[in-house]
C-alpha atoms as a PDB file:
ATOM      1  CA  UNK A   1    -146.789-153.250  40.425  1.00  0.00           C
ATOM      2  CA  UNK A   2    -143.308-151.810  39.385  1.00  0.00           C
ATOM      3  CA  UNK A   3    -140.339-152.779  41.313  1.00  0.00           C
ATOM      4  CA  UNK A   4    -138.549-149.412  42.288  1.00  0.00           C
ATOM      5  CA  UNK A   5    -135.159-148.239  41.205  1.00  0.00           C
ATOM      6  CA  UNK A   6    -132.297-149.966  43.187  1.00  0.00           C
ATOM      7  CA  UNK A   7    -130.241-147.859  45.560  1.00  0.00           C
ATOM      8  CA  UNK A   8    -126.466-148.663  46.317  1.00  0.00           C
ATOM      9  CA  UNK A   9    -126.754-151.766  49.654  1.00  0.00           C
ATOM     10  CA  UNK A  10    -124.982-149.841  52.675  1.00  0.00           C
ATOM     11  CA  UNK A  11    -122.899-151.413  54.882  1.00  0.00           C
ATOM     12  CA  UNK A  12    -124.144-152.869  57.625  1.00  0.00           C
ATOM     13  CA  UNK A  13    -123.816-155.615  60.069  1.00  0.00           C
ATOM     14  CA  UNK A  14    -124.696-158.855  58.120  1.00  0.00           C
ATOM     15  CA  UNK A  15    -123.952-163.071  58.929  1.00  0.00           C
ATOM     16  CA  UNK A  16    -120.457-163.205  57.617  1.00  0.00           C
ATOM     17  CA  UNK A  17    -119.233-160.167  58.748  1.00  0.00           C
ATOM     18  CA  UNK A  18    -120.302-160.608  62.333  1.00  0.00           C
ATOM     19  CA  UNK A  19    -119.490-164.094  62.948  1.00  0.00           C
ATOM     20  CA  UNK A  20    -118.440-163.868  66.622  1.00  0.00           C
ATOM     21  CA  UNK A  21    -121.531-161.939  67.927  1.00  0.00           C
ATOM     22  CA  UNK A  22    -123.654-165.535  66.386  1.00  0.00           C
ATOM     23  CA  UNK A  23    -121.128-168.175  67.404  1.00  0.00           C
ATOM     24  CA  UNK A  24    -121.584-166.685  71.244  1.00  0.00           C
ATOM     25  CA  UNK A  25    -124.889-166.931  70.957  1.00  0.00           C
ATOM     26  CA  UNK A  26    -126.504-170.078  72.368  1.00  0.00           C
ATOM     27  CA  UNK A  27    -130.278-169.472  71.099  1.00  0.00           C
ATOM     28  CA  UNK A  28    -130.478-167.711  67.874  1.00  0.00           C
ATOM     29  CA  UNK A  29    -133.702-166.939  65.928  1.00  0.00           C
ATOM     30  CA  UNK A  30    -134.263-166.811  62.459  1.00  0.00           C
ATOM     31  CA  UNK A  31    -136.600-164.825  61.027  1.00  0.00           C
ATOM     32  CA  UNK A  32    -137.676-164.826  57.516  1.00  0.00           C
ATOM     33  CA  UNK A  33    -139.841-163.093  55.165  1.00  0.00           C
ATOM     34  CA  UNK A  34    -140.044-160.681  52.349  1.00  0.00           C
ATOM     35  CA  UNK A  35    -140.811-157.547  54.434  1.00  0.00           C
ATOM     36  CA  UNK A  36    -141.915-155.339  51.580  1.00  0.00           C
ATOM     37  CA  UNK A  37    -141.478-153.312  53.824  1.00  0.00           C
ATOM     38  CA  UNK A  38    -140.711-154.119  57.456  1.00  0.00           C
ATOM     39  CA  UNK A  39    -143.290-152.470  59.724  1.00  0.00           C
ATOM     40  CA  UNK A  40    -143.969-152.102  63.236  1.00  0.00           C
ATOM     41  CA  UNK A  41    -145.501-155.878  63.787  1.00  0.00           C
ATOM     42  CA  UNK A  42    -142.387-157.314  62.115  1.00  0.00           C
ATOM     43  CA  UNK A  43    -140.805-155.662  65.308  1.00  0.00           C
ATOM     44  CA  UNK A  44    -143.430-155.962  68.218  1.00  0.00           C
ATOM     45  CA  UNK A  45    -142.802-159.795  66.740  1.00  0.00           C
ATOM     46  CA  UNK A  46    -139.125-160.089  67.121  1.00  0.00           C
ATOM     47  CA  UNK A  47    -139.140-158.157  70.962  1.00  0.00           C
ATOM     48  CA  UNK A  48    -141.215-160.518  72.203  1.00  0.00           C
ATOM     49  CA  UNK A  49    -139.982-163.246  71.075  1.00  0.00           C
ATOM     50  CA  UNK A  50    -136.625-162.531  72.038  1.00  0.00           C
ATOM     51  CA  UNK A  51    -138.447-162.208  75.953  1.00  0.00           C
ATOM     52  CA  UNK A  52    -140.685-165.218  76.002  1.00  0.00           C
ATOM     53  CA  UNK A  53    -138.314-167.595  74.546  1.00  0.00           C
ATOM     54  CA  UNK A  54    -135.422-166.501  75.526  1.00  0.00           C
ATOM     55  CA  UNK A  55    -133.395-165.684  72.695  1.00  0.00           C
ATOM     56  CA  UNK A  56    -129.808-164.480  72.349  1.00  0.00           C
ATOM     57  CA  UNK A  57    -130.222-162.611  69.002  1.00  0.00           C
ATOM     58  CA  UNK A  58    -132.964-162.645  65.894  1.00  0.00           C
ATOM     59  CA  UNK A  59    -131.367-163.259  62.921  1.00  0.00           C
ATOM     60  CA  UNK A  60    -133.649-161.253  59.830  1.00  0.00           C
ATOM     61  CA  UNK A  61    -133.280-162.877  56.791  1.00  0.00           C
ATOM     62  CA  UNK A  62    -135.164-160.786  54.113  1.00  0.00           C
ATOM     63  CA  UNK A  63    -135.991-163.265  51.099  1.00  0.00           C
ATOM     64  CA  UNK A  64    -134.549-162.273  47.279  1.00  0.00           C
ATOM     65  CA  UNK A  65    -136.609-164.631  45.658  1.00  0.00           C
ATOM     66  CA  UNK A  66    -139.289-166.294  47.833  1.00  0.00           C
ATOM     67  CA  UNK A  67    -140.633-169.042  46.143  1.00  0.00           C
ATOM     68  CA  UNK A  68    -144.390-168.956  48.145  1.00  0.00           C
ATOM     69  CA  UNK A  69    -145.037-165.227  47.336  1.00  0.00           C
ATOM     70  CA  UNK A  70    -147.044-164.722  44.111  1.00  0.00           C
ATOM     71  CA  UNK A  71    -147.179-160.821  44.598  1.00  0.00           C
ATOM     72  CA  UNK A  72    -145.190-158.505  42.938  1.00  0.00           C
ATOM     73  CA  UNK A  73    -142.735-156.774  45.237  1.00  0.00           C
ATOM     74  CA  UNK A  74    -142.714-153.205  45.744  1.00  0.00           C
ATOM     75  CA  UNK A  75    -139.359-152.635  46.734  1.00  0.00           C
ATOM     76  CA  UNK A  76    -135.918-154.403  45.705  1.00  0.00           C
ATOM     77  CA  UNK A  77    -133.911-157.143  47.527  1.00  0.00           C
ATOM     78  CA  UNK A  78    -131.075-153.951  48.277  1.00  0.00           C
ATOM     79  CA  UNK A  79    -134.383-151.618  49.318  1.00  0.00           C
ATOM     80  CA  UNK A  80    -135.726-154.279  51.218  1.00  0.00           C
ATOM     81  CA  UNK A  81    -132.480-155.143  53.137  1.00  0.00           C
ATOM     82  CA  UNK A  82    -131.262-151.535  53.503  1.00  0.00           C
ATOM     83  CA  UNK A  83    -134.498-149.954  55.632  1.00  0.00           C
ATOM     84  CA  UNK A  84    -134.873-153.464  57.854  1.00  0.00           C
ATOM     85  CA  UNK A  85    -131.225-152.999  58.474  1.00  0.00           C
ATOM     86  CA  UNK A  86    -131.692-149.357  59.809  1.00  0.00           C
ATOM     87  CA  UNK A  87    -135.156-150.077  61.616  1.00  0.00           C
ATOM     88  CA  UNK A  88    -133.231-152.162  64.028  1.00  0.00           C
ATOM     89  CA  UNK A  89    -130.050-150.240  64.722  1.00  0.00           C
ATOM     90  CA  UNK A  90    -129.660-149.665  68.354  1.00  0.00           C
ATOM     91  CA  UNK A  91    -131.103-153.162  69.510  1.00  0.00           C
ATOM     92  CA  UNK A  92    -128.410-155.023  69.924  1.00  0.00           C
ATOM     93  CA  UNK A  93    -130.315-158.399  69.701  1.00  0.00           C
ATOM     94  CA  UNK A  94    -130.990-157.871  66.477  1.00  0.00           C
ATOM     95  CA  UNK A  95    -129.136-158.844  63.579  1.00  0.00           C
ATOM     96  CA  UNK A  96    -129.714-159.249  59.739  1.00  0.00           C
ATOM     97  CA  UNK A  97    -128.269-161.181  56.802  1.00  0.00           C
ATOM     98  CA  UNK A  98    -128.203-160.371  53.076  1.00  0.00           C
ATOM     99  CA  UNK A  99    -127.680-164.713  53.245  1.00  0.00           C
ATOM    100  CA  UNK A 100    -130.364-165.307  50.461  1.00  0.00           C
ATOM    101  CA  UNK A 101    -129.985-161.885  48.523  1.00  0.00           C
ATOM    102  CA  UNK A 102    -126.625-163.859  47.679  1.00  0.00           C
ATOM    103  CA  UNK A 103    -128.202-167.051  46.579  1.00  0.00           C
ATOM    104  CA  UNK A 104    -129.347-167.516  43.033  1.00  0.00           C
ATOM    105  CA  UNK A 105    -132.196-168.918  42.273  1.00  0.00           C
ATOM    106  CA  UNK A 106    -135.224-168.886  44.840  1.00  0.00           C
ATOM    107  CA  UNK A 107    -134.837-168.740  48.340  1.00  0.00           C
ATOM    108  CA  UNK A 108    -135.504-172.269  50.334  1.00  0.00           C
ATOM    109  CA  UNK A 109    -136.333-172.133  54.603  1.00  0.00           C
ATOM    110  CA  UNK A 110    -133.506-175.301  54.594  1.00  0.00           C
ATOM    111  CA  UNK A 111    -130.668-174.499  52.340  1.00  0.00           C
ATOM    112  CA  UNK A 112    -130.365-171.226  54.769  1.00  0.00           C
ATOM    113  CA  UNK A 113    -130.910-172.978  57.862  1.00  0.00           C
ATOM    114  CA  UNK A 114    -128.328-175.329  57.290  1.00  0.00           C
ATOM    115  CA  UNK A 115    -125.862-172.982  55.598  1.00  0.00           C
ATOM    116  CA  UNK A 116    -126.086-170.729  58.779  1.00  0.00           C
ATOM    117  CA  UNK A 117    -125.739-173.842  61.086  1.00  0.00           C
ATOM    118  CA  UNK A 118    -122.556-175.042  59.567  1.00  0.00           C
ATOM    119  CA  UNK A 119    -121.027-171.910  60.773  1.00  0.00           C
ATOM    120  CA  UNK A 120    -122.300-172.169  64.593  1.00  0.00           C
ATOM    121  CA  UNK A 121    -120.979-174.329  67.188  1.00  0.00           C
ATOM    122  CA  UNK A 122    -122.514-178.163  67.379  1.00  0.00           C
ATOM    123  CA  UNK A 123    -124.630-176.546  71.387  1.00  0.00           C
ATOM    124  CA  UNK A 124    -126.123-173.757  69.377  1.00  0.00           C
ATOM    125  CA  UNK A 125    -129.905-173.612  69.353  1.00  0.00           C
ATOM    126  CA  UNK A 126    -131.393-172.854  66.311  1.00  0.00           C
ATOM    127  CA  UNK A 127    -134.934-171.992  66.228  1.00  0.00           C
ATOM    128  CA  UNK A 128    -137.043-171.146  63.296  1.00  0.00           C
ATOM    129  CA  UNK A 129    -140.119-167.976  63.707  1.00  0.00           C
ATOM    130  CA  UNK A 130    -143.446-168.036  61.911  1.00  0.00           C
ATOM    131  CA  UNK A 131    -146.857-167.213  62.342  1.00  0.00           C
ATOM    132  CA  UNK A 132    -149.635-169.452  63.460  1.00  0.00           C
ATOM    133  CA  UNK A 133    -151.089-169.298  59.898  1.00  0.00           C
ATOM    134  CA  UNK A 134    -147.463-170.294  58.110  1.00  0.00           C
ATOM    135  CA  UNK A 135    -147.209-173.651  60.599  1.00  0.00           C
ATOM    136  CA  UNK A 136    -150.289-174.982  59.057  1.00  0.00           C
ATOM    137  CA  UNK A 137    -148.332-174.306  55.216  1.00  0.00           C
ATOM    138  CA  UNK A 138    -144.999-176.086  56.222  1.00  0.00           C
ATOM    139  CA  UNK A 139    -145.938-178.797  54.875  1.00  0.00           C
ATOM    140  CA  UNK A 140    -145.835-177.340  51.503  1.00  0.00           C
ATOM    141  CA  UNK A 141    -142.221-176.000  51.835  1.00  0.00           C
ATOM    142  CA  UNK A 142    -139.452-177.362  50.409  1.00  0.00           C
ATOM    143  CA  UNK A 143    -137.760-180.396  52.830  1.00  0.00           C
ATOM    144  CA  UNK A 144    -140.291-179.711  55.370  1.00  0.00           C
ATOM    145  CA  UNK A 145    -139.102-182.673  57.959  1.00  0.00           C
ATOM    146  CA  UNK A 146    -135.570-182.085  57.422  1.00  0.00           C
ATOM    147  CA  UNK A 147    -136.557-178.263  58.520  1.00  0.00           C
ATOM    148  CA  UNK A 148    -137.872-179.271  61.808  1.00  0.00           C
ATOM    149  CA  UNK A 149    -134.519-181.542  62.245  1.00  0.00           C
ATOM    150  CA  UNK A 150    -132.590-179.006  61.784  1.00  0.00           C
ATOM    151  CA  UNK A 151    -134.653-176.378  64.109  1.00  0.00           C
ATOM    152  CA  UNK A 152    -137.105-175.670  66.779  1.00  0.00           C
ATOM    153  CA  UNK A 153    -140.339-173.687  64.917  1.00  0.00           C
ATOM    154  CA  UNK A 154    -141.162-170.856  67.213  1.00  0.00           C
ATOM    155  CA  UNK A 155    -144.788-170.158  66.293  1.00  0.00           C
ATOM    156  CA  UNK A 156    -146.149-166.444  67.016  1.00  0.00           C
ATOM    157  CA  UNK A 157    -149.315-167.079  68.488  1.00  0.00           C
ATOM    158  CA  UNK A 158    -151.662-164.058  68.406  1.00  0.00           C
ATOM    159  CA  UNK A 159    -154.157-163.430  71.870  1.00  0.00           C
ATOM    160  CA  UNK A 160    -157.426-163.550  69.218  1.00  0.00           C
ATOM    161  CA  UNK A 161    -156.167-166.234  66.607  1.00  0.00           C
ATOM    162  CA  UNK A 162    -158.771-169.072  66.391  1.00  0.00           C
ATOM    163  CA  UNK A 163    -156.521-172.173  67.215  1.00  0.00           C
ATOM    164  CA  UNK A 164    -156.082-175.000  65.222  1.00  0.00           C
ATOM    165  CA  UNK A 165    -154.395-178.476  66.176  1.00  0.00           C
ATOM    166  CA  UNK A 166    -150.982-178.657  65.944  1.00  0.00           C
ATOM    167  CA  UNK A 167    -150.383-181.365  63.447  1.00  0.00           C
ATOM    168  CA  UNK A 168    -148.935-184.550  64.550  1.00  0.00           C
ATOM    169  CA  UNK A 169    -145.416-184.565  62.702  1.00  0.00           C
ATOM    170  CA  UNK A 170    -144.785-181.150  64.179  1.00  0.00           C
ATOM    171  CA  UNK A 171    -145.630-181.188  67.553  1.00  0.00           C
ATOM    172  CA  UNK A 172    -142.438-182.214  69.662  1.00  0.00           C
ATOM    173  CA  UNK A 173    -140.385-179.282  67.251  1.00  0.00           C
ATOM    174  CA  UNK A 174    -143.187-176.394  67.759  1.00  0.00           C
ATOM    175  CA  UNK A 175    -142.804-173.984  70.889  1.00  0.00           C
ATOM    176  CA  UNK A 176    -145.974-171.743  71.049  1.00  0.00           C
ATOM    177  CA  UNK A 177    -144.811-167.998  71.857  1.00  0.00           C
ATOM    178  CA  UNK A 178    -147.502-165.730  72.287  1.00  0.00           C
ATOM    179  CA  UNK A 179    -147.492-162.388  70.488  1.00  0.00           C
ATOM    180  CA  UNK A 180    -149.411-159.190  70.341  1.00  0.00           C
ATOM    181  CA  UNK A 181    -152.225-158.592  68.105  1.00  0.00           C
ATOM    182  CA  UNK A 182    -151.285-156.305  65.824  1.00  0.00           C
ATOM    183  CA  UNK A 183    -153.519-155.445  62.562  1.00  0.00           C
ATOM    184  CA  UNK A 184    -150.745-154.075  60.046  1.00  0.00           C
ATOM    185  CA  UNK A 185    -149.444-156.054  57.008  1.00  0.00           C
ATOM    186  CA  UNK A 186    -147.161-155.294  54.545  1.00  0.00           C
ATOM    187  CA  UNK A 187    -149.577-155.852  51.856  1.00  0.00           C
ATOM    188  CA  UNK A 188    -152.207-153.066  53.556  1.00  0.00           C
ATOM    189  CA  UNK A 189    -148.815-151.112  53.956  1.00  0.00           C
ATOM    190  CA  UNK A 190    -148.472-150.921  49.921  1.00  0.00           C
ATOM    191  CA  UNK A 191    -151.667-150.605  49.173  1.00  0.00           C
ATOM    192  CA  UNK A 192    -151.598-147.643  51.396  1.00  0.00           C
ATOM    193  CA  UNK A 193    -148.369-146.180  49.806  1.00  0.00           C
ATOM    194  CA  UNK A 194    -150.109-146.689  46.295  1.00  0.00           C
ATOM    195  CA  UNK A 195    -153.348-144.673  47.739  1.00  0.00           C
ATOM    196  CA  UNK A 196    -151.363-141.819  48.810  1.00  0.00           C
ATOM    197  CA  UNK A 197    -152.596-142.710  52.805  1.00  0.00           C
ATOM    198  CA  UNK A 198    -150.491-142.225  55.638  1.00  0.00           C
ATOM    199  CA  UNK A 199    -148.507-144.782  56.876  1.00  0.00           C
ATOM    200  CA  UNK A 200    -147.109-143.111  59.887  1.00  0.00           C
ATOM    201  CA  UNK A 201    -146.637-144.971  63.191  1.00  0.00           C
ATOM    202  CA  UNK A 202    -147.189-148.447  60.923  1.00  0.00           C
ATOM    203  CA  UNK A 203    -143.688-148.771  59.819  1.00  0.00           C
ATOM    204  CA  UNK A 204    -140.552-147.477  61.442  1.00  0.00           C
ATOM    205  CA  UNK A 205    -139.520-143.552  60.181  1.00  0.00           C
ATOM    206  CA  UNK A 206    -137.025-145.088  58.037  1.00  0.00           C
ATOM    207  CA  UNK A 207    -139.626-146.910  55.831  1.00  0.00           C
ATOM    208  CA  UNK A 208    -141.376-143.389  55.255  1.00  0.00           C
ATOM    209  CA  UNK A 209    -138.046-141.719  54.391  1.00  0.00           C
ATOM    210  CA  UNK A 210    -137.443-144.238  51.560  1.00  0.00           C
ATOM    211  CA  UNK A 211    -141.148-143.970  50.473  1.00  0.00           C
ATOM    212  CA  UNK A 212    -140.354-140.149  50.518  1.00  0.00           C
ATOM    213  CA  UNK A 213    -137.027-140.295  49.162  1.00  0.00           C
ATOM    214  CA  UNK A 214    -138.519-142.663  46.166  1.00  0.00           C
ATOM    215  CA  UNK A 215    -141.426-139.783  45.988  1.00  0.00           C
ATOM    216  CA  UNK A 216    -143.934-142.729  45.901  1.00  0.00           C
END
């Protein structure tokens, strides 16, 4: 799969240049991923988290270089970062951070945890978001008990999802949140794109307009 042309990175509202909206926060989330592209679960996600655990402010972190995904990406870091940033304009509890588009190298769950931490006050609560399917992989990241030192993991637990037990190391750090079920992936989302299918309503308008703009 061909990575697309990069585009110019607007300016928008990322971790260092909003440092007093985090710092007043006293529950932040942090959400990761590669959102190739963001869609309308990404969001659905994020909202209800925010509700059920009581969040100040989701932090998106879109990944330059995730070391877990073997796919080729279909859009850019500067792609990537620029049509997240404009799918959540107007909530204001939502934030993103170009954090690990500055790193080199792959992007590690604990060198950005900790690097946003040292910029918070000590009473900040961190927390962590992942699916139900990711907790069961954490084991495999990088640092995986410093992670859960560092954080609270904030699992999205679908209504359907066939449970599994929390394992033993994890389960005084893991707050079960439950989500919608929603069937869209990013990886049905490109596949779609690639078809020539319509993938209105699945993403947010800004997603098409790049697909459009990029005459995909």
């Amino acid at each position: 799969m061909k990575t697309l042309k990069i585009n110019p990175q607007r300016d928008y509202p990322t971790l260092k240049k909003v440092p007093n909206r985090l710092k007043e926060s006293k529950k932040i989330g942090l959400f990761g991923g590669t959102f190739d592209p963001v869609h309308t679960g990404h969001l659905i996600i994020a909202e209800t988290m925010c509700e059920q655990a009581g969040l100040d402010v989701i932090l998106f972190i879109p990944s330059a270089r995730p070391p877990h995904k073997h796919h080729e990406l279909m859009f850019d870091a500067t792609q990537r970062f620029n049509m997240l940033s404009d799918a959540i304009k107007g909530n204001q509890n939502f934030l993103v951070s170009d954090i690990e588009m500055k790193r080199e190298g792959p992007s590690y769950t604990i060198d950005t945890i900790r690097e946003i931490k040292a910029g918070l006050p000590v009473e900040t609560e961190l927390t962590f978001i992942v699916g139900r399917d990711n907790l069961y992989e954490l084991e495999m990241w990088k640092t995986p008990y410093d992670i859960i030192e560092e954080c609270t993991i904030l699992v999205a637990d679908r209504i359907c999802d066939q449970k599994r037990d929390i394992p033993d190391w994890l389960k005084t750090k893991v707050q079960i949140v439950k989500v919608p079920l929603i069937e869209i992936s990013s990886s049905e989302i490109r596949q779609r794109i690639m078809d020539g299918k319509s993938i209105r309503y699945m993403v947010p308008d800004v997603v098409i307009q790049e697909v459009q703009n990029l005459k995909l």
